[in-house]
C-alpha atoms as a PDB file:
ATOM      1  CA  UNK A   1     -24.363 -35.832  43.834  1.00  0.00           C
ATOM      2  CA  UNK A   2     -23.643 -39.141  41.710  1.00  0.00           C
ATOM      3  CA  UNK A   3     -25.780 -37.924  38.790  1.00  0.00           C
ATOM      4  CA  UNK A   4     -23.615 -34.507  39.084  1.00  0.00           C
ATOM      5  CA  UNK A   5     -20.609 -36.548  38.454  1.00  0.00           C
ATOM      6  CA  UNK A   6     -21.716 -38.568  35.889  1.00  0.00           C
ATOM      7  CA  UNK A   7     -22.632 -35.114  34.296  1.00  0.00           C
ATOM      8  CA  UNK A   8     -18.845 -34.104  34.623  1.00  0.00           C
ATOM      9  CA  UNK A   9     -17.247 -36.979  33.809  1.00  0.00           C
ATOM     10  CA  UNK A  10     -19.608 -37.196  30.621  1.00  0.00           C
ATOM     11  CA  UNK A  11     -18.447 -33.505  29.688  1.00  0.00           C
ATOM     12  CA  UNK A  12     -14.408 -35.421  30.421  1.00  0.00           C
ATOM     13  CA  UNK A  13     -15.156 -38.087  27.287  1.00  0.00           C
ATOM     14  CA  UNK A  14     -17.589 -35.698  25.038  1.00  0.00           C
ATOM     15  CA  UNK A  15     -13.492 -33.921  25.243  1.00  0.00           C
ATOM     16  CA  UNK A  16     -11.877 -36.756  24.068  1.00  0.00           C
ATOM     17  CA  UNK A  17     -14.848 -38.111  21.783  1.00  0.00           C
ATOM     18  CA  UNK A  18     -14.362 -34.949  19.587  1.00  0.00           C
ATOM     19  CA  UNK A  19     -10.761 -35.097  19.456  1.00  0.00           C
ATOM     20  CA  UNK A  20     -10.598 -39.193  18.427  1.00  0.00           C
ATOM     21  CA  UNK A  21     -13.086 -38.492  15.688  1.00  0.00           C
ATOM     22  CA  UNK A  22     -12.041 -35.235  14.416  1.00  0.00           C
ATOM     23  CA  UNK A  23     -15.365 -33.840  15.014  1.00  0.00           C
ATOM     24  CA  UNK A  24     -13.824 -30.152  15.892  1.00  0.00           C
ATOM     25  CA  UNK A  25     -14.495 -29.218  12.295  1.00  0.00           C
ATOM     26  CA  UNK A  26     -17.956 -29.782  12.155  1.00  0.00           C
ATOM     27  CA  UNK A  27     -18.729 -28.032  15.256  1.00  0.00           C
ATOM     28  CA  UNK A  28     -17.045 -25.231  14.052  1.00  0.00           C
ATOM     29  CA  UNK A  29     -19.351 -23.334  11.993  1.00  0.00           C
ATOM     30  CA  UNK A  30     -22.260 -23.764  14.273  1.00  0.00           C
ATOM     31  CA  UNK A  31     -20.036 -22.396  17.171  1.00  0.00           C
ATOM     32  CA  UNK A  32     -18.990 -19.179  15.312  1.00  0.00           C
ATOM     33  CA  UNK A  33     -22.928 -18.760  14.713  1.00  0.00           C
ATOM     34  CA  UNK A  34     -23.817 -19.146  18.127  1.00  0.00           C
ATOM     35  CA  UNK A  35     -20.691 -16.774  19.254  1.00  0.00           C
ATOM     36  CA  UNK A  36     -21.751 -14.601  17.241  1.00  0.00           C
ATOM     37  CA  UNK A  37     -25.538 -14.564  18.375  1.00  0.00           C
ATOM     38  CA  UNK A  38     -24.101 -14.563  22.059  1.00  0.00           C
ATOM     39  CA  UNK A  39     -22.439 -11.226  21.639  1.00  0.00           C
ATOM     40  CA  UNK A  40     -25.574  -9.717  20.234  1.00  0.00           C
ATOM     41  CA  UNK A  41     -27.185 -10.698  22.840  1.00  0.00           C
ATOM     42  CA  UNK A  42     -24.682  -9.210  25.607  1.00  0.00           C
ATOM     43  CA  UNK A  43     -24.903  -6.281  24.234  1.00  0.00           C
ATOM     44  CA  UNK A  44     -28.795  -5.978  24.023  1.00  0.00           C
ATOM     45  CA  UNK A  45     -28.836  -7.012  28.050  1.00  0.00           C
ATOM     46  CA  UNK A  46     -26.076  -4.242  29.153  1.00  0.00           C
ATOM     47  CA  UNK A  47     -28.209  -1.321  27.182  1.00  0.00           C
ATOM     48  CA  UNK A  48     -31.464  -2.742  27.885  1.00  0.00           C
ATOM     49  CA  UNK A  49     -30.692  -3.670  31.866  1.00  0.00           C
ATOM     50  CA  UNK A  50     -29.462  -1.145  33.692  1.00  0.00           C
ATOM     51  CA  UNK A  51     -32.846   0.912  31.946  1.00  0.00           C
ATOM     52  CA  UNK A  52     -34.699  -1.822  33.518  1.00  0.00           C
ATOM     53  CA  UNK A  53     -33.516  -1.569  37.028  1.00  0.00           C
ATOM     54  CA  UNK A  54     -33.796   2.156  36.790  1.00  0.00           C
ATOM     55  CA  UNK A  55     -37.330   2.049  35.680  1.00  0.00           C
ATOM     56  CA  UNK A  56     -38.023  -0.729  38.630  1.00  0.00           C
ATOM     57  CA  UNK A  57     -36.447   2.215  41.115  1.00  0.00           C
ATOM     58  CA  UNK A  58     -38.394   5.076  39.943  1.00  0.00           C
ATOM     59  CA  UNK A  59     -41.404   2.976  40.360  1.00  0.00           C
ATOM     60  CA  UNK A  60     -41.337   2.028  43.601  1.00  0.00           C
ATOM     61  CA  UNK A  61     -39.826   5.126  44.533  1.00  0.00           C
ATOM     62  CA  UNK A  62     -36.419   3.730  46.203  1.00  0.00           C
ATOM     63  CA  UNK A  63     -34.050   6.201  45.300  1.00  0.00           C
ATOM     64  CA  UNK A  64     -36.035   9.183  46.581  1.00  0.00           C
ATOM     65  CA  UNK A  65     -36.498   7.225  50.034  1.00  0.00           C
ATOM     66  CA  UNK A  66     -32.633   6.256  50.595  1.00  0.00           C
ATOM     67  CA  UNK A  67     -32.033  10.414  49.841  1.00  0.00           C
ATOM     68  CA  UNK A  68     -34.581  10.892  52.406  1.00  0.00           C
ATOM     69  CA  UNK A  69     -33.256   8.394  54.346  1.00  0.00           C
ATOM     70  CA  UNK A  70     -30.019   8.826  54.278  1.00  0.00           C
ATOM     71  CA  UNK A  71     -28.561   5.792  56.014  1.00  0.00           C
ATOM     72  CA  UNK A  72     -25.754   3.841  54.914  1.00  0.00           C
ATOM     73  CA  UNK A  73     -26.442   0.686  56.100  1.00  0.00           C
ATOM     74  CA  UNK A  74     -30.076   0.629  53.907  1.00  0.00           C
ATOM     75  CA  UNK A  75     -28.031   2.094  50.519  1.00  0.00           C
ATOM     76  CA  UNK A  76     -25.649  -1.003  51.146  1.00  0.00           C
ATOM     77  CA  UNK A  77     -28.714  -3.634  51.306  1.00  0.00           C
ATOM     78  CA  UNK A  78     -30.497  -1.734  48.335  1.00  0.00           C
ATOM     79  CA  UNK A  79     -27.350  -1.293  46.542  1.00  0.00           C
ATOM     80  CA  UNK A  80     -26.329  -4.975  46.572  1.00  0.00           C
ATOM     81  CA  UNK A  81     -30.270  -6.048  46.059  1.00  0.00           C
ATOM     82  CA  UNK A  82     -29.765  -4.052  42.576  1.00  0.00           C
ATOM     83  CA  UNK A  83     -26.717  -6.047  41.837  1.00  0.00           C
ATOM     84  CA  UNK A  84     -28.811  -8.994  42.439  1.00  0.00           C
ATOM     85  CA  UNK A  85     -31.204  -8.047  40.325  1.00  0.00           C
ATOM     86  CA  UNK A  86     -28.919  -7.064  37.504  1.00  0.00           C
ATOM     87  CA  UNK A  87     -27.621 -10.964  37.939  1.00  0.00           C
ATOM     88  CA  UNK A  88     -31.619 -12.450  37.910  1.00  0.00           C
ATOM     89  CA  UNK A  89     -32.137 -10.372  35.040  1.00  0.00           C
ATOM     90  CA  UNK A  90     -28.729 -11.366  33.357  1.00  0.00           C
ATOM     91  CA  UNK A  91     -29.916 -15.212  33.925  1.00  0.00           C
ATOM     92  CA  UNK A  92     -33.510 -14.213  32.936  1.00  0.00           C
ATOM     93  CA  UNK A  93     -32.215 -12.535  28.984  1.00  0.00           C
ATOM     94  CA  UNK A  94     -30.199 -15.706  28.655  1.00  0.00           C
ATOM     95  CA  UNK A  95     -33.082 -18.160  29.110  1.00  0.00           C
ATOM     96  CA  UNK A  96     -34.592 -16.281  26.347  1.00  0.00           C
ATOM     97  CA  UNK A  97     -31.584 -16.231  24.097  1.00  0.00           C
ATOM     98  CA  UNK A  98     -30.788 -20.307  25.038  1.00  0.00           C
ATOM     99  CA  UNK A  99     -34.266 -21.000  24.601  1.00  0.00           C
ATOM    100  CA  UNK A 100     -34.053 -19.192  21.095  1.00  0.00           C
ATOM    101  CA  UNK A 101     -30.729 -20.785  20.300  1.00  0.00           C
ATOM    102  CA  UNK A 102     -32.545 -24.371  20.927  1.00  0.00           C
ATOM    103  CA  UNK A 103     -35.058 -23.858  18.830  1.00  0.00           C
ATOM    104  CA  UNK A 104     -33.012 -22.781  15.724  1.00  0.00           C
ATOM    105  CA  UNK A 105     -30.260 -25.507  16.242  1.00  0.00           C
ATOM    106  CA  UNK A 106     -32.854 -28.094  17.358  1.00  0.00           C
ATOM    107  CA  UNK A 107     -32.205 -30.357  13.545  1.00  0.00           C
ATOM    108  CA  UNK A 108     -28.316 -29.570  14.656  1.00  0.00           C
ATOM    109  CA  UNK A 109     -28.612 -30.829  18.035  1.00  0.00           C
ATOM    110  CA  UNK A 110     -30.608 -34.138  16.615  1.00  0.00           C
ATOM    111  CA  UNK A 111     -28.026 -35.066  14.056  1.00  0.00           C
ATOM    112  CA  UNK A 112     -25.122 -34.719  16.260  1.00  0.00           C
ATOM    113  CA  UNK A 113     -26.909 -36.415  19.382  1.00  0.00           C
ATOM    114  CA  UNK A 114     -28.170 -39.209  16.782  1.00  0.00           C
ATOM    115  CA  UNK A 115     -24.387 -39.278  15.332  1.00  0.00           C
ATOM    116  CA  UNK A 116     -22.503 -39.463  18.583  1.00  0.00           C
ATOM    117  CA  UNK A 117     -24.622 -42.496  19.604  1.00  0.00           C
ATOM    118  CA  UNK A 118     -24.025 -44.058  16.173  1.00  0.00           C
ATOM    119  CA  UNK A 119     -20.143 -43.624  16.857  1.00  0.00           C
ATOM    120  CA  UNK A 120     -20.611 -44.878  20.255  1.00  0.00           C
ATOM    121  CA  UNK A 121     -22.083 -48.074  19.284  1.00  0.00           C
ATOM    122  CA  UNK A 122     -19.649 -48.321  15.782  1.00  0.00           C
ATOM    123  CA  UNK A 123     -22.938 -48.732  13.708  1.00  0.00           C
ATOM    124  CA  UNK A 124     -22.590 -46.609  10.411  1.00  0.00           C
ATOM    125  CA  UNK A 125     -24.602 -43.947  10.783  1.00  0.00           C
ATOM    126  CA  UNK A 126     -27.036 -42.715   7.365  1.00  0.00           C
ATOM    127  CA  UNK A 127     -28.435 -39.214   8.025  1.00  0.00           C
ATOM    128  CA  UNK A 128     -32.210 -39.466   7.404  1.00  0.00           C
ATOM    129  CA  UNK A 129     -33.990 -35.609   7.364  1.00  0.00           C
ATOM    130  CA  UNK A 130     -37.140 -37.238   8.536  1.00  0.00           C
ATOM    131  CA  UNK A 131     -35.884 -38.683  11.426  1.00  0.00           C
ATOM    132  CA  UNK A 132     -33.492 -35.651  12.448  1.00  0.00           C
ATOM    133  CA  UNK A 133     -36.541 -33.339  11.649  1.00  0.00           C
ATOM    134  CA  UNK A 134     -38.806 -35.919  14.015  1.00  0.00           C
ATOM    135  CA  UNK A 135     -36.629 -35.239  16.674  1.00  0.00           C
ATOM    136  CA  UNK A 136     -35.857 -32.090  16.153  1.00  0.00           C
ATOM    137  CA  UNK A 137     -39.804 -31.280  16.317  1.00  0.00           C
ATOM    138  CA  UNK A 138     -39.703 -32.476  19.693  1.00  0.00           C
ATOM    139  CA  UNK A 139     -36.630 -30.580  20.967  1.00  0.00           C
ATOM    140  CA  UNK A 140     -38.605 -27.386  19.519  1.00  0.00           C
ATOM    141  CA  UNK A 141     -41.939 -28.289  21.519  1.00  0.00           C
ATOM    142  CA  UNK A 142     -39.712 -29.002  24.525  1.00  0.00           C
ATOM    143  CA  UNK A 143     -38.124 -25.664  24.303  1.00  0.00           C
ATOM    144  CA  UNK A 144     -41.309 -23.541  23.802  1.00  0.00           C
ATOM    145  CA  UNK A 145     -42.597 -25.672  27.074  1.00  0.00           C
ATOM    146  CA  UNK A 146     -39.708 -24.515  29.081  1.00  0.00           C
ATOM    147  CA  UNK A 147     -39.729 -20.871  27.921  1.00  0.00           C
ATOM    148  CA  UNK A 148     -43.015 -20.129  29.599  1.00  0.00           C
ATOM    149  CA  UNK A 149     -42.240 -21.901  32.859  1.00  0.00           C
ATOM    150  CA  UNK A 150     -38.197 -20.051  33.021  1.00  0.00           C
ATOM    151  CA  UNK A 151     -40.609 -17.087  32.156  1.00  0.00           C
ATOM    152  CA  UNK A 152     -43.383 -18.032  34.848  1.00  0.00           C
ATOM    153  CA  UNK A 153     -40.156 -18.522  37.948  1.00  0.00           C
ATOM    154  CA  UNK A 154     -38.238 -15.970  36.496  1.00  0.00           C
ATOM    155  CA  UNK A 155     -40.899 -13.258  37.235  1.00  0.00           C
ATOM    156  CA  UNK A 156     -41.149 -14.663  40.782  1.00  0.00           C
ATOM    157  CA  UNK A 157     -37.518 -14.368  41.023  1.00  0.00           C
ATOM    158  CA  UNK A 158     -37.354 -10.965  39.746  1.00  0.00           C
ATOM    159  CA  UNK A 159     -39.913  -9.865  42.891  1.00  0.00           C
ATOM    160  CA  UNK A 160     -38.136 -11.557  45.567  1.00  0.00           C
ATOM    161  CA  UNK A 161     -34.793 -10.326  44.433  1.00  0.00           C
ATOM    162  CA  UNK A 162     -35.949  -6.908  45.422  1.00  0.00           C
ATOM    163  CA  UNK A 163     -36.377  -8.304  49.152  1.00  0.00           C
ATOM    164  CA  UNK A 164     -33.521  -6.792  50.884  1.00  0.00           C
ATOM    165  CA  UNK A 165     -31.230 -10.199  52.004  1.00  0.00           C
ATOM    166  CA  UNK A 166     -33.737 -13.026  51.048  1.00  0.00           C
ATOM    167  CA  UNK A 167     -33.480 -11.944  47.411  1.00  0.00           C
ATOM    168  CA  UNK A 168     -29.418 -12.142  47.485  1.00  0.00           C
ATOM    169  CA  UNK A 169     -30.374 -16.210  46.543  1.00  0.00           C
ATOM    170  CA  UNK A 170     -32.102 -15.225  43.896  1.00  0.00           C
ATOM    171  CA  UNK A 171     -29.468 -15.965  41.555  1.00  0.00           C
ATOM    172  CA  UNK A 172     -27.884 -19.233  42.459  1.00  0.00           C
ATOM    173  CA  UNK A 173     -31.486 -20.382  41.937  1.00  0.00           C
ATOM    174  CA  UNK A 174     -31.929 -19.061  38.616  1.00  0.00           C
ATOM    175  CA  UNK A 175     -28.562 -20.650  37.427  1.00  0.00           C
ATOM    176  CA  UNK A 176     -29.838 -23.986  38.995  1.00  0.00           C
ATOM    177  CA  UNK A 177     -32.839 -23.468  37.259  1.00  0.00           C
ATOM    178  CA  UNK A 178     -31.354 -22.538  34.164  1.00  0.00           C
ATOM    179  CA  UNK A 179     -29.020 -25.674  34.308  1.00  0.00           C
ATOM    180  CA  UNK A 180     -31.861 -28.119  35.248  1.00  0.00           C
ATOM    181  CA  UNK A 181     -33.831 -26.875  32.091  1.00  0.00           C
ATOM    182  CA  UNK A 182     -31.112 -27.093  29.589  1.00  0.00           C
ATOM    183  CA  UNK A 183     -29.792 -29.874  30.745  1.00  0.00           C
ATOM    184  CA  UNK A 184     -33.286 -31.530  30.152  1.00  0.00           C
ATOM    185  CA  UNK A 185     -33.300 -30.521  26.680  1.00  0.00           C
ATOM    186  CA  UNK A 186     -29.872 -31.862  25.842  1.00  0.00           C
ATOM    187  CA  UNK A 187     -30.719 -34.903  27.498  1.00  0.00           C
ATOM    188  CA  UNK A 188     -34.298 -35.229  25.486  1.00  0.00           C
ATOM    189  CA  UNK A 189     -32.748 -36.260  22.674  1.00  0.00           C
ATOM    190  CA  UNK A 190     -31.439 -39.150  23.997  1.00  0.00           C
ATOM    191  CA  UNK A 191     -34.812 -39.932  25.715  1.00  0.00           C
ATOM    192  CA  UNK A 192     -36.670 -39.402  21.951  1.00  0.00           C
ATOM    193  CA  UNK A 193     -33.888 -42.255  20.936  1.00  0.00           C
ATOM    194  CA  UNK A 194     -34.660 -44.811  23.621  1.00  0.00           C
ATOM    195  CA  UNK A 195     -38.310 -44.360  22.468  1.00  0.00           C
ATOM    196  CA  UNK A 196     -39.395 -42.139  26.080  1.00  0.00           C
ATOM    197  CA  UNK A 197     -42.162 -40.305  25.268  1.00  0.00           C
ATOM    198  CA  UNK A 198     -42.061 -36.527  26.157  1.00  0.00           C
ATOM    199  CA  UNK A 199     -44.014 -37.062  29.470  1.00  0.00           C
ATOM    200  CA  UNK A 200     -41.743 -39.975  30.561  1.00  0.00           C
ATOM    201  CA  UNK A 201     -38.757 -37.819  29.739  1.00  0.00           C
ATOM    202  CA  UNK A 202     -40.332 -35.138  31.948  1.00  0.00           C
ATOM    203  CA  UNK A 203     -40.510 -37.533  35.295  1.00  0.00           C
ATOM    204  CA  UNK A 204     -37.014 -38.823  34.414  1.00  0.00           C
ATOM    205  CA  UNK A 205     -35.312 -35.617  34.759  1.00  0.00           C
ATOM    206  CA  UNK A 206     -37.596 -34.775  37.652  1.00  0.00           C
ATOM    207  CA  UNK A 207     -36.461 -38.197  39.585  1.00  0.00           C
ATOM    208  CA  UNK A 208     -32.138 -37.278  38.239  1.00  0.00           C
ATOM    209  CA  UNK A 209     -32.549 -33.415  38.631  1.00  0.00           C
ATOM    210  CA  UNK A 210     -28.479 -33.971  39.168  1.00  0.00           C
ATOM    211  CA  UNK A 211     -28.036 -35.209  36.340  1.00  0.00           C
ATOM    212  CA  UNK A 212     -29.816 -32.274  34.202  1.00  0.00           C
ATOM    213  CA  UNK A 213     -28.710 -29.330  36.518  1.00  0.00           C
ATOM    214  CA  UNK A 214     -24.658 -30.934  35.597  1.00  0.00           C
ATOM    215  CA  UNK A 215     -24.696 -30.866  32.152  1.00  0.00           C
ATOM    216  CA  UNK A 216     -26.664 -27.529  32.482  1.00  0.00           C
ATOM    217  CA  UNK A 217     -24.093 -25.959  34.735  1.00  0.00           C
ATOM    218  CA  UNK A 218     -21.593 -27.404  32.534  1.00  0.00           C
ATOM    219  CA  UNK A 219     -22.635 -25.400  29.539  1.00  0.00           C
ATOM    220  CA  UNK A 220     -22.455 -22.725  31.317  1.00  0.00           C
ATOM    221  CA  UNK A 221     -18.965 -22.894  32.340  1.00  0.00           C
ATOM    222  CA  UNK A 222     -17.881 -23.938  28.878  1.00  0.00           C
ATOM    223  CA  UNK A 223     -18.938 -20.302  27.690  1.00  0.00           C
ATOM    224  CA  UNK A 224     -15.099 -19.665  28.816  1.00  0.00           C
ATOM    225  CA  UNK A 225     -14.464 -21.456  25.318  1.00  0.00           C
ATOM    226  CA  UNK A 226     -17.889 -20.244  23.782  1.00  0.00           C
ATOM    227  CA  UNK A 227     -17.746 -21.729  20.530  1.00  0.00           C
ATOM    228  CA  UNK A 228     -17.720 -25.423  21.421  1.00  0.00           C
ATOM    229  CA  UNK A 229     -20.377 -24.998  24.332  1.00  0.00           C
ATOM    230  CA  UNK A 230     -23.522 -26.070  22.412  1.00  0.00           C
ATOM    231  CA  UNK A 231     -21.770 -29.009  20.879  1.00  0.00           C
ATOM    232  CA  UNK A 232     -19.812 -30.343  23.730  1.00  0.00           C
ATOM    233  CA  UNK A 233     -23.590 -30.193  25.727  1.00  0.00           C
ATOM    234  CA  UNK A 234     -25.580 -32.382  23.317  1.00  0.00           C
ATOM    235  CA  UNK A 235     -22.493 -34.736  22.815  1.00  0.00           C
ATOM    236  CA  UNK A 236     -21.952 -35.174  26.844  1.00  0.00           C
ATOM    237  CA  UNK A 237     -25.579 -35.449  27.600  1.00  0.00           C
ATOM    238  CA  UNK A 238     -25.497 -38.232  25.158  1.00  0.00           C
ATOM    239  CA  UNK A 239     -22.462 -40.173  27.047  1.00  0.00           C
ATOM    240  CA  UNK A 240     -25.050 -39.443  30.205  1.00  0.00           C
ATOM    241  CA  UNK A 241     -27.656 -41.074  29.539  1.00  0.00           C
ATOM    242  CA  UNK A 242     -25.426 -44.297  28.494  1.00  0.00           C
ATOM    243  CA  UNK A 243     -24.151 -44.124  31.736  1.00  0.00           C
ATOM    244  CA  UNK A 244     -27.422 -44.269  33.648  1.00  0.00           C
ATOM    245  CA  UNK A 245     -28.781 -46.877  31.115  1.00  0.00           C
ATOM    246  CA  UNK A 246     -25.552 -49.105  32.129  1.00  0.00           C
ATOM    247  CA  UNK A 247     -25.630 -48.189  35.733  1.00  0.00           C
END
């Protein structure tokens, strides 16, 4: 629970960071990009889902038992393990599309994470391609890593949401998971910084799961203002790990 605050109160000062050093301008552009890319994406997940879940049903044949059925009670648990599907595979498409948005921002997400620091510690900061490209290298790797194992959980997810009641947790733990593994990236580089190498990062955020799974969750809520998210994530989860350094 302390590492979740930290994770908020982080987001709190990224806030006021940006505004003291007029930083809203150069997060901008990459905002409008990733807006942009977000929409696509929505609109790939509503055609593309409900053809999914429809597929699923004709498969295993649920449709034609509830008609044979006929019993309320079993269309309500179907009807509501659908919507939790829907929500699993929601989560599911935007792992993929974070993932992807990681990979092409990773130099972006290494400047800013090495310029907020330099700010932090009023040290002048020289932007250096092979060290943002070093880092950004990493980030890349890191994300490739977690896009197999969101894929690996997801499809467990996606066969226990069709369990009538026990699947209805399916998606709090796919946001969890979601936050846990972005938050991990954000925080990476940081870790890269502080000279942790990627396996040492790895057990870090394994041993202050809080502290990943808040800036994560954070992100998420930020896509009510969807241009600053990516920004305001990579700034904050540099104020985090200051905080646990100093703690």
């Amino acid at each position: 629970m302390k590492e979740i605050v930290i994770a908020f109160r982080s987001w709190q000062e990224a806030r006021h960071f940006i505004q003291q050093q007029n930083l809203l301008r150069g997060i901008l552009w990459p905002g409008i990009l990733y807006t942009l890319v977000s929409v696509l994406g929505l609109i790939l997940f509503v055609i593309s889902s409900n053809d999914a879940v429809s597929w699923m049903s004709e498969t295993i044949g649920i449709e034609q038992w509830l008609q044979k059925e006929r019993s309320e009670w079993l269309s309500f648990l179907f009807v509501m393990n659908g919507m939790m599907l829907r929500l699993v595979l929601l989560l599911f498409y935007f792992a993929l599309f974070k993932n992807l948005i990681l990979i092409i921002g990773a130099p972006g997400f290494a400047y800013f994470s090495e310029k907020t620091e330099a700010l932090l510690e009023k040290k002048e900061h020289h932007f250096q391609w092979d060290e943002v490209w070093k880092d950004a290298q990493r980030g890349i790797q890191l994300a490739l890593r977690n896009t197999g194992l969101e894929a690996l959980y997801f499809s467990g997810l996606i066969l226990l949401a069709l369990i009538p009641v026990v699947g209805w947790i399916t998606p709090l733990i796919g946001l969890l998971m979601q936050g846990y593994y972005f938050g991990f990236s954000m925080l990476d580089y940081s870790f890269a910084r502080n000279q942790l190498t990627p396996a040492q990062s790895a057990v870090f955020c394994s041993h202050h799961k809080g502290l990943a799974i808040g800036n994560g969750l954070l992100f998420f809520a930020m896509h009510l203002f969807v241009l600053l998210a990516p920004a305001y994530a990579i700034i904050a989860a540099t104020f985090s790990v200051r905080q646990v350094k100093k703690a």
